[in-house]
PDB file of N, CA and C in Angstrom:
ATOM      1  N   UNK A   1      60.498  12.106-102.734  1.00  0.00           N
ATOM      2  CA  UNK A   1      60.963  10.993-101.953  1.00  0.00           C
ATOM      3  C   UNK A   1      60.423   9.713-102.579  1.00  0.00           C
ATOM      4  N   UNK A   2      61.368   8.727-102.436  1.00  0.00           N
ATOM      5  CA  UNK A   2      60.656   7.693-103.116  1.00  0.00           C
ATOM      6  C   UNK A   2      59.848   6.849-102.582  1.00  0.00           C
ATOM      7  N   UNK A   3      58.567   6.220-102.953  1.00  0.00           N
ATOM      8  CA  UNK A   3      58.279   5.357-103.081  1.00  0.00           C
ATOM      9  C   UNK A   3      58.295   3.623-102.284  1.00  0.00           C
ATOM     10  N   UNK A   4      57.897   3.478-100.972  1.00  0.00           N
ATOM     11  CA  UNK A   4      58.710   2.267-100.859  1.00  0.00           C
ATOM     12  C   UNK A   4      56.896   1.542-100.335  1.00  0.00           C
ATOM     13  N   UNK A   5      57.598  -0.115-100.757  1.00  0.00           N
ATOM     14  CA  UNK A   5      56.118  -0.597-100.462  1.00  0.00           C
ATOM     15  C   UNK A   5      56.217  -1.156 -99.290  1.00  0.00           C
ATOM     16  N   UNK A   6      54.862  -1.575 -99.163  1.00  0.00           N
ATOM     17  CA  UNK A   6      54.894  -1.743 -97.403  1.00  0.00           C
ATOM     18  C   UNK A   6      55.918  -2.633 -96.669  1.00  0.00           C
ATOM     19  N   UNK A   7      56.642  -2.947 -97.232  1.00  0.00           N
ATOM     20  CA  UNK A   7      57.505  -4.035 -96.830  1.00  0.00           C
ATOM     21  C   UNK A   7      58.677  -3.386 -96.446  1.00  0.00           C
ATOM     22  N   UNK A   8      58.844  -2.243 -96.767  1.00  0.00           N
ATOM     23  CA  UNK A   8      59.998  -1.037 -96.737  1.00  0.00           C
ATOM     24  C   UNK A   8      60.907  -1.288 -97.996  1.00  0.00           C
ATOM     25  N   UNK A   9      60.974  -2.064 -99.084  1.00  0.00           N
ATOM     26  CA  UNK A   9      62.057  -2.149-100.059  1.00  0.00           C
ATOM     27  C   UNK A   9      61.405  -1.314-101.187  1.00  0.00           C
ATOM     28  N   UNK A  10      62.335  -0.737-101.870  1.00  0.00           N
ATOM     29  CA  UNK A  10      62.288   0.324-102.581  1.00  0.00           C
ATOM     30  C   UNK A  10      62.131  -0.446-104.205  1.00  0.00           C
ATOM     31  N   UNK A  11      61.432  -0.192-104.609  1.00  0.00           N
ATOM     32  CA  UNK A  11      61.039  -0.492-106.287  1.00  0.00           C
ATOM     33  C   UNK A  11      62.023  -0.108-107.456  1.00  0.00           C
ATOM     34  N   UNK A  12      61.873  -0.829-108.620  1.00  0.00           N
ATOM     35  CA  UNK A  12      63.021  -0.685-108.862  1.00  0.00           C
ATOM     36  C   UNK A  12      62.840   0.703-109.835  1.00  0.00           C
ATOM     37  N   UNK A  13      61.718   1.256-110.212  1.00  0.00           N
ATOM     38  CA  UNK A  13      61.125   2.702-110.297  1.00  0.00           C
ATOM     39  C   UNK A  13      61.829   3.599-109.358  1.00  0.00           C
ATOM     40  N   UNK A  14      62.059   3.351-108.115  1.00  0.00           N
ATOM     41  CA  UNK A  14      62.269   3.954-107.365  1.00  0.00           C
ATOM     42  C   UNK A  14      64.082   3.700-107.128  1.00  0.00           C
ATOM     43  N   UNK A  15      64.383   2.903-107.204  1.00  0.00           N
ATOM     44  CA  UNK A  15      65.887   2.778-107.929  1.00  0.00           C
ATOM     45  C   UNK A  15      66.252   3.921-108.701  1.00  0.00           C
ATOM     46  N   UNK A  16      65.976   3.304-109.912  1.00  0.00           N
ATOM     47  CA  UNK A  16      65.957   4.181-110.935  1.00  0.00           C
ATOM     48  C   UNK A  16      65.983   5.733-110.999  1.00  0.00           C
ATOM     49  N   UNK A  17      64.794   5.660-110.321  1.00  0.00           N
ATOM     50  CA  UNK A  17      64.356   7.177-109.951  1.00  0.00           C
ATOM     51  C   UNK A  17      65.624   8.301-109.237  1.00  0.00           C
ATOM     52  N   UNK A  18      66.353   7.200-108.039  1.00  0.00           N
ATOM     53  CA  UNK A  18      67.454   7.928-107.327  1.00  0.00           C
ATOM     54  C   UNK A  18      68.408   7.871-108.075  1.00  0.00           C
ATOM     55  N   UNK A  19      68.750   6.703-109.157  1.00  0.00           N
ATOM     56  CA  UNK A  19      70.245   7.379-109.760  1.00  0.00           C
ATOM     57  C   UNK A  19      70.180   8.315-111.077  1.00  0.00           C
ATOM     58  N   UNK A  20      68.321   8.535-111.478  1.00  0.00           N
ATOM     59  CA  UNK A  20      68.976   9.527-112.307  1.00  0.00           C
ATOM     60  C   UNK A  20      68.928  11.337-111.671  1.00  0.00           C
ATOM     61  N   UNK A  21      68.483  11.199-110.385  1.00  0.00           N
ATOM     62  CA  UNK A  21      68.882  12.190-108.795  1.00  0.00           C
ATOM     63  C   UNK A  21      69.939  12.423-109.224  1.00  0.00           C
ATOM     64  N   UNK A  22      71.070  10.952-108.723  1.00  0.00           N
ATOM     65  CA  UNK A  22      72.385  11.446-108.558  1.00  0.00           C
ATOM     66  C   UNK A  22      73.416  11.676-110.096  1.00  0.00           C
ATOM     67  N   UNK A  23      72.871  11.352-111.048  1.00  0.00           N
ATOM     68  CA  UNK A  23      73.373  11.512-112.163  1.00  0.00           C
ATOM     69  C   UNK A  23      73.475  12.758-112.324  1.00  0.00           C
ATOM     70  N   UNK A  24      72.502  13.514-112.090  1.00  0.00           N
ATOM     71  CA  UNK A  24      72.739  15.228-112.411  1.00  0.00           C
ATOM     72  C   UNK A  24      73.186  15.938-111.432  1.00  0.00           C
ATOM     73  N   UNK A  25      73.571  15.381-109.926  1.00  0.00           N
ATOM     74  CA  UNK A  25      74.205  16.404-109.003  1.00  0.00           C
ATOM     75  C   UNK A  25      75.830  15.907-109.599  1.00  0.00           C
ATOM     76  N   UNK A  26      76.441  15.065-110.032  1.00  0.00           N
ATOM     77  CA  UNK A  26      77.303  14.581-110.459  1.00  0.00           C
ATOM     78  C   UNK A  26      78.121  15.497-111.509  1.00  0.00           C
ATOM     79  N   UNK A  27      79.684  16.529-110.732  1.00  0.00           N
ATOM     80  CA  UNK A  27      79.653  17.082-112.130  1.00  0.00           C
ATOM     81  C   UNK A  27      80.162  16.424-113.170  1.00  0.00           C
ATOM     82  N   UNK A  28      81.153  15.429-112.836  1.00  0.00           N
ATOM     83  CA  UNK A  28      82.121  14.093-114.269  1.00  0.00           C
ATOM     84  C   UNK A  28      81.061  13.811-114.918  1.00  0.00           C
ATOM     85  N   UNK A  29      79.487  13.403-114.767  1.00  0.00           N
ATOM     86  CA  UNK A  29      79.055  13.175-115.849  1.00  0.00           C
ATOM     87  C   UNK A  29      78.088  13.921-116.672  1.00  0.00           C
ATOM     88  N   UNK A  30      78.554  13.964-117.691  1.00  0.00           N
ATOM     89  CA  UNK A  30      77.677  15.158-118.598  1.00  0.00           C
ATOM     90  C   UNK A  30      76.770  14.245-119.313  1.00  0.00           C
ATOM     91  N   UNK A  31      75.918  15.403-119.657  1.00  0.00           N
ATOM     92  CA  UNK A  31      74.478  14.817-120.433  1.00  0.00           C
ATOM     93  C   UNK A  31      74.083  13.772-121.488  1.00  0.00           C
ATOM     94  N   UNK A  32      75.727  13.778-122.318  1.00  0.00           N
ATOM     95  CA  UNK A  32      75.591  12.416-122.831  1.00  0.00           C
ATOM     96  C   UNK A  32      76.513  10.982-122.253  1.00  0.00           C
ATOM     97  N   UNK A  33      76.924  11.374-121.462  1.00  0.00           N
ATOM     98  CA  UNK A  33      77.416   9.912-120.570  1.00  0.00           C
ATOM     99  C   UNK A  33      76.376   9.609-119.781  1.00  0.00           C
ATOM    100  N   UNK A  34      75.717  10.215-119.080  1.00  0.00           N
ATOM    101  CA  UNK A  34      75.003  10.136-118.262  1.00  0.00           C
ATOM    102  C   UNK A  34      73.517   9.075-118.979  1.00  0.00           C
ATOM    103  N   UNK A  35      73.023   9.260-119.773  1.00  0.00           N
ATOM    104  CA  UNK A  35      72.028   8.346-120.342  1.00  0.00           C
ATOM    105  C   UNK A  35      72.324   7.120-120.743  1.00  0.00           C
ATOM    106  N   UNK A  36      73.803   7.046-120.670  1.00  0.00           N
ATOM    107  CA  UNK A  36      74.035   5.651-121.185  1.00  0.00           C
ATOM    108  C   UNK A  36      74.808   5.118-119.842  1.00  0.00           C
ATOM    109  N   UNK A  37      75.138   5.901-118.710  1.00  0.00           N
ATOM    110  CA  UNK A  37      75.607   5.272-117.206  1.00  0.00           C
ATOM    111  C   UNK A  37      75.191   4.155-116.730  1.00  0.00           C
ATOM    112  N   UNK A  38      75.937   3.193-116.290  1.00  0.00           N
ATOM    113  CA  UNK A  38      75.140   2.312-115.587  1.00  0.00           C
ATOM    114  C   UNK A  38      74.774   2.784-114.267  1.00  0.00           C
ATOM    115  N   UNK A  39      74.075   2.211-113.578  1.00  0.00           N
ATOM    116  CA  UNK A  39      74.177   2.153-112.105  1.00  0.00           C
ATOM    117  C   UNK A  39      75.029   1.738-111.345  1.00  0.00           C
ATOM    118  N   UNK A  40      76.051   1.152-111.888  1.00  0.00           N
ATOM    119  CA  UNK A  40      76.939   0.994-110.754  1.00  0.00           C
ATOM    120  C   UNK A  40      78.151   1.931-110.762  1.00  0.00           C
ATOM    121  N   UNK A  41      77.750   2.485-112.314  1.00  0.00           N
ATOM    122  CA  UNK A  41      78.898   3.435-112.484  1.00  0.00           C
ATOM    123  C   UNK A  41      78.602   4.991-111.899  1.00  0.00           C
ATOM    124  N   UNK A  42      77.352   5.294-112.271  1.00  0.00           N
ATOM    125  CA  UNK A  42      76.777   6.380-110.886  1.00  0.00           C
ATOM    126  C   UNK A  42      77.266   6.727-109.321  1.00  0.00           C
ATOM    127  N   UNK A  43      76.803   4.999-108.868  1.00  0.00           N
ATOM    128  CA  UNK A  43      77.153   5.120-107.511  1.00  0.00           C
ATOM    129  C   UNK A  43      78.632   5.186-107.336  1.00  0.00           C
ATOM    130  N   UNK A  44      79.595   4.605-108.381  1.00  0.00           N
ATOM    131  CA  UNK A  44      80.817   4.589-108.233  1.00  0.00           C
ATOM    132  C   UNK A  44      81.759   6.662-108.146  1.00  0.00           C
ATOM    133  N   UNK A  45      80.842   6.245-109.187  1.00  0.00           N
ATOM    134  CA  UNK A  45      81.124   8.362-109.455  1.00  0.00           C
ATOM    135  C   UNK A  45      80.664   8.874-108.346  1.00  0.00           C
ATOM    136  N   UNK A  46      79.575   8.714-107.814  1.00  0.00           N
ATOM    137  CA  UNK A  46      79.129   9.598-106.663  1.00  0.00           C
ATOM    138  C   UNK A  46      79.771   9.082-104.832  1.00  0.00           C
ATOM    139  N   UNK A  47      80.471   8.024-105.273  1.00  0.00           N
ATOM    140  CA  UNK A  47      81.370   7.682-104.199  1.00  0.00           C
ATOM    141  C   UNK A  47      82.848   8.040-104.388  1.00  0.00           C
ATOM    142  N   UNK A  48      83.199   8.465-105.630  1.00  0.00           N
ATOM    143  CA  UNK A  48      84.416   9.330-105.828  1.00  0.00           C
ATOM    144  C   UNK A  48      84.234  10.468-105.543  1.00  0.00           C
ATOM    145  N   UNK A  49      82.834  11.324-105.657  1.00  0.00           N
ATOM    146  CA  UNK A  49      82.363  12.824-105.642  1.00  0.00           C
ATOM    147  C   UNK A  49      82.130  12.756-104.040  1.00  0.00           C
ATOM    148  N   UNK A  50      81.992  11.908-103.596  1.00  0.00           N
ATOM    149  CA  UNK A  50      81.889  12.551-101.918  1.00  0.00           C
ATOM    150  C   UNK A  50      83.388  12.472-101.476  1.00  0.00           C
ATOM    151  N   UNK A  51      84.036  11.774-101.516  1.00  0.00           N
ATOM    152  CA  UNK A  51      85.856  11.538-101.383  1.00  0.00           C
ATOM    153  C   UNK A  51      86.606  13.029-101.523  1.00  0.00           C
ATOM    154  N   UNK A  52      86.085  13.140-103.012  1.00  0.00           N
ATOM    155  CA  UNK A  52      86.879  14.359-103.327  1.00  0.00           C
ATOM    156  C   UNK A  52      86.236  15.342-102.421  1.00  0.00           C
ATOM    157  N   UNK A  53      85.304  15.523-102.182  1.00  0.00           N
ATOM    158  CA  UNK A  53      84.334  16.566-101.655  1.00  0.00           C
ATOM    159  C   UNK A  53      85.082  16.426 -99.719  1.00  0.00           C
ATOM    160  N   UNK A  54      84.902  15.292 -99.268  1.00  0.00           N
ATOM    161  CA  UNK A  54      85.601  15.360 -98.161  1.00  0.00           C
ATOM    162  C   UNK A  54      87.053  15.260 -97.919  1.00  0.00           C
ATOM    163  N   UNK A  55      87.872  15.172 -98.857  1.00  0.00           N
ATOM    164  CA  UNK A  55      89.323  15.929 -99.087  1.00  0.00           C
ATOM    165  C   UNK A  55      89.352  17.547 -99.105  1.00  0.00           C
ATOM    166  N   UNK A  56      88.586  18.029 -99.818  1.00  0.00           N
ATOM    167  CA  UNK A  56      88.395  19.579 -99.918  1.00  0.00           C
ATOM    168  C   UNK A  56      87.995  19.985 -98.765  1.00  0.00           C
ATOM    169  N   UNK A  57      87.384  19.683 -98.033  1.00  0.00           N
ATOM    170  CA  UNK A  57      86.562  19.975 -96.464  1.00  0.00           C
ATOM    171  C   UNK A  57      87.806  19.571 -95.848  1.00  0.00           C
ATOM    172  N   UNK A  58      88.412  18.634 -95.801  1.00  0.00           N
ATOM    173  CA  UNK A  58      89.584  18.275 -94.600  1.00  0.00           C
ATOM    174  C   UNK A  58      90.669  19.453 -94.616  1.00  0.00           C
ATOM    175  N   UNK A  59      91.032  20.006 -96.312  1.00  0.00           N
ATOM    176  CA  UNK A  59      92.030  20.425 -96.672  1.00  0.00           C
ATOM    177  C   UNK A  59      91.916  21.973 -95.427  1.00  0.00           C
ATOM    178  N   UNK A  60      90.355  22.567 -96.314  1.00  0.00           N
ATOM    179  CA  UNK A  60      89.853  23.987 -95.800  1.00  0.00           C
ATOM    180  C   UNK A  60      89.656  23.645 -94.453  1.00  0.00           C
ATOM    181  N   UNK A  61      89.806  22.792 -93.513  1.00  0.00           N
ATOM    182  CA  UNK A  61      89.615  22.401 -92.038  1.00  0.00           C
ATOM    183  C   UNK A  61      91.403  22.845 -91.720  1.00  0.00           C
ATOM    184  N   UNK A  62      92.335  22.656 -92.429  1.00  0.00           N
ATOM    185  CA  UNK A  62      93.151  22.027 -91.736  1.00  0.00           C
ATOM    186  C   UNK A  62      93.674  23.911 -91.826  1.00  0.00           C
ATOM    187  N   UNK A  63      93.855  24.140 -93.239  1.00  0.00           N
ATOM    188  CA  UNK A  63      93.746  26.028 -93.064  1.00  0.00           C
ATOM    189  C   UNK A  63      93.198  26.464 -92.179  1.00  0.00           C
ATOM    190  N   UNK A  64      91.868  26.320 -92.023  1.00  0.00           N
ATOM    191  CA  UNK A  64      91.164  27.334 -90.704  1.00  0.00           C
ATOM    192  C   UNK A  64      92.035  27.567 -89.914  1.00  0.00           C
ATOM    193  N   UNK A  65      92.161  25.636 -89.183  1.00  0.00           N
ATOM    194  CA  UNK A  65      92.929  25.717 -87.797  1.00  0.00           C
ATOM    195  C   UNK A  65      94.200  26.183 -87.962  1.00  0.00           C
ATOM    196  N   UNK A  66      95.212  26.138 -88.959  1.00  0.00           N
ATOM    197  CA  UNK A  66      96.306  26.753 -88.814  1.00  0.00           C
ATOM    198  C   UNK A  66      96.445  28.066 -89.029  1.00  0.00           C
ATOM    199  N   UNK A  67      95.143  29.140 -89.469  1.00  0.00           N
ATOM    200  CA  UNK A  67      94.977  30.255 -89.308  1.00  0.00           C
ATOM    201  C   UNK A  67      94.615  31.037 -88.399  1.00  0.00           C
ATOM    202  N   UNK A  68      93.496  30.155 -87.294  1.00  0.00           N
ATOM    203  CA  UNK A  68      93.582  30.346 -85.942  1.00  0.00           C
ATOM    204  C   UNK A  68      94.708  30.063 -85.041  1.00  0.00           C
ATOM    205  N   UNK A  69      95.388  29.249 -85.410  1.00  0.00           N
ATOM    206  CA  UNK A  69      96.332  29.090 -84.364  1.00  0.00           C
ATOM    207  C   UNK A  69      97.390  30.048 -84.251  1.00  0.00           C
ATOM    208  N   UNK A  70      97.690  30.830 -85.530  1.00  0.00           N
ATOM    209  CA  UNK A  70      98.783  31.473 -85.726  1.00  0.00           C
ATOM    210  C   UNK A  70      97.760  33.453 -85.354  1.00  0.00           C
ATOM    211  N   UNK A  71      96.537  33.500 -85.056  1.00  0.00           N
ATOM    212  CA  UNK A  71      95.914  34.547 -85.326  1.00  0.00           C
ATOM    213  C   UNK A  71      95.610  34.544 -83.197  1.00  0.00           C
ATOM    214  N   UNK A  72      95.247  36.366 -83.525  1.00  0.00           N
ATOM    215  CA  UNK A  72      94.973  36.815 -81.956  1.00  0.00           C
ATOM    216  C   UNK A  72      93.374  36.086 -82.056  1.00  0.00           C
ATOM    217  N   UNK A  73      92.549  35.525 -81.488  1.00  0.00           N
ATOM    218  CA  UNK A  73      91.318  34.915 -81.879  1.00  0.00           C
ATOM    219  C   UNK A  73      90.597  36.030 -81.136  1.00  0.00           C
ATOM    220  N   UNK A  74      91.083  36.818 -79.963  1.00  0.00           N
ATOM    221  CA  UNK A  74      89.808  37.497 -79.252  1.00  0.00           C
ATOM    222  C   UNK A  74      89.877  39.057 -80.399  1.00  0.00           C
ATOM    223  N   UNK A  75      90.293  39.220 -81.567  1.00  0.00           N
ATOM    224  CA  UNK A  75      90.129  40.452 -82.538  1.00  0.00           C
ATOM    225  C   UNK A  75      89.693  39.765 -83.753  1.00  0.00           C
ATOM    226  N   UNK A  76      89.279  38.636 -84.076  1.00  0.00           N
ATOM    227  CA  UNK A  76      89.645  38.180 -85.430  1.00  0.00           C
ATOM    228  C   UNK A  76      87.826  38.394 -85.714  1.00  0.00           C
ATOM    229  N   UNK A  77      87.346  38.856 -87.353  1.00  0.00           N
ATOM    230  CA  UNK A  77      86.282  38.469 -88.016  1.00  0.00           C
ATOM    231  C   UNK A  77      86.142  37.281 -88.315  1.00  0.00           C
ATOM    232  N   UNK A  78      85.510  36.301 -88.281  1.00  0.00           N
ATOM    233  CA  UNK A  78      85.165  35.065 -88.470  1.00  0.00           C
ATOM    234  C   UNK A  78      85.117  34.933 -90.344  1.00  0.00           C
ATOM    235  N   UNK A  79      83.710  35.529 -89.756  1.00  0.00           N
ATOM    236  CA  UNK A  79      83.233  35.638 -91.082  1.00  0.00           C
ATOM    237  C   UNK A  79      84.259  36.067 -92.545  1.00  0.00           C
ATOM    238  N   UNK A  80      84.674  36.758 -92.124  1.00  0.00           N
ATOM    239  CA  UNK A  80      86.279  37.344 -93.177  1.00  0.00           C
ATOM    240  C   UNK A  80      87.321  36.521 -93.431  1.00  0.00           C
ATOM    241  N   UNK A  81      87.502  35.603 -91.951  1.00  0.00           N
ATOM    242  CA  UNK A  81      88.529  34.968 -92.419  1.00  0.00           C
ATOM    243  C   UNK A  81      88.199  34.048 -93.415  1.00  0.00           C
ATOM    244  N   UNK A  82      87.169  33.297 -92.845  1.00  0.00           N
ATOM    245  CA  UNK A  82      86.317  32.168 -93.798  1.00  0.00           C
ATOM    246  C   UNK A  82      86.326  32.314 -95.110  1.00  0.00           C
ATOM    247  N   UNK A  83      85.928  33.723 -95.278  1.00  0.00           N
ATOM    248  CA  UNK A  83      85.799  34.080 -97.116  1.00  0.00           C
ATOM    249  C   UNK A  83      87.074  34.196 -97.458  1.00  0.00           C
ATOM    250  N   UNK A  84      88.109  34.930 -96.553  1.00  0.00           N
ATOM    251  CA  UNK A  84      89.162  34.547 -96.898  1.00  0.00           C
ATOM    252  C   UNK A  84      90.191  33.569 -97.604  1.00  0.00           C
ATOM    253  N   UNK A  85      90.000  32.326 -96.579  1.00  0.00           N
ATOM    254  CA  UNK A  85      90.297  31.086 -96.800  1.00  0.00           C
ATOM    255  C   UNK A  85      89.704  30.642 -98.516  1.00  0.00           C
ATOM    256  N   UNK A  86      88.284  30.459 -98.316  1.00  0.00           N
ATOM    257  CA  UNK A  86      87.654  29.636 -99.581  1.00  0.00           C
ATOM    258  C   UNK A  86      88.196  30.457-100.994  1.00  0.00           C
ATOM    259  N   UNK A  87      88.541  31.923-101.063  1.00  0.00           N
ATOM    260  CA  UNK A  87      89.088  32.634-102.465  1.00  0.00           C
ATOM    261  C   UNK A  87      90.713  32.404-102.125  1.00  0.00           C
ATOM    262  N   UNK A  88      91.479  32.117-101.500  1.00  0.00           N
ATOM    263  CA  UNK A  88      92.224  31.234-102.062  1.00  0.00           C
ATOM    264  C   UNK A  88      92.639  30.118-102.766  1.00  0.00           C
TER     265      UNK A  88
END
């Protein structure tokens, strides 16, 4: 966790520190883009990577419910359908 001084603002060590965090959960940037990234291009990537990430969640939301809706719910495995869903 980083670092913050008593004032509560975060250093710029501690900046630093979080975007090269998010540089490697990031999969678009690989090991040699990534050292030469700016910071604004990080946060930009990692604000495209949550987008896409909550498109994929809306998508597999919207399957569930139309798999429950069309399914008997008081026989159904949960758990099965779920794995179901995501290996499609």
């Amino acid at each position: 966790m980083p670092r913050r001084r008593s004032s509560g603002a975060l250093t710029e060590d501690d900046i630093n520190e979080l975007i090269f965090k998010l540089q490697a959960l990031l999969p678009q940037l690989n090991q040699r883009q990534a050292s030469r990234a700016s910071a604004s291009r990080v946060l930009k990537e990692t604000c495209r990577y949550i987008r896409k990430l909550r498109t994929e969640v809306d998508g597999l939301s919207e399957r569930l419910s139309q798999l429950l809706d069309s399914m008997d719910i008081s026989n159904i495995d949960i758990e099965s359908l779920v794995i179901s869903i995501l290996q499609q």
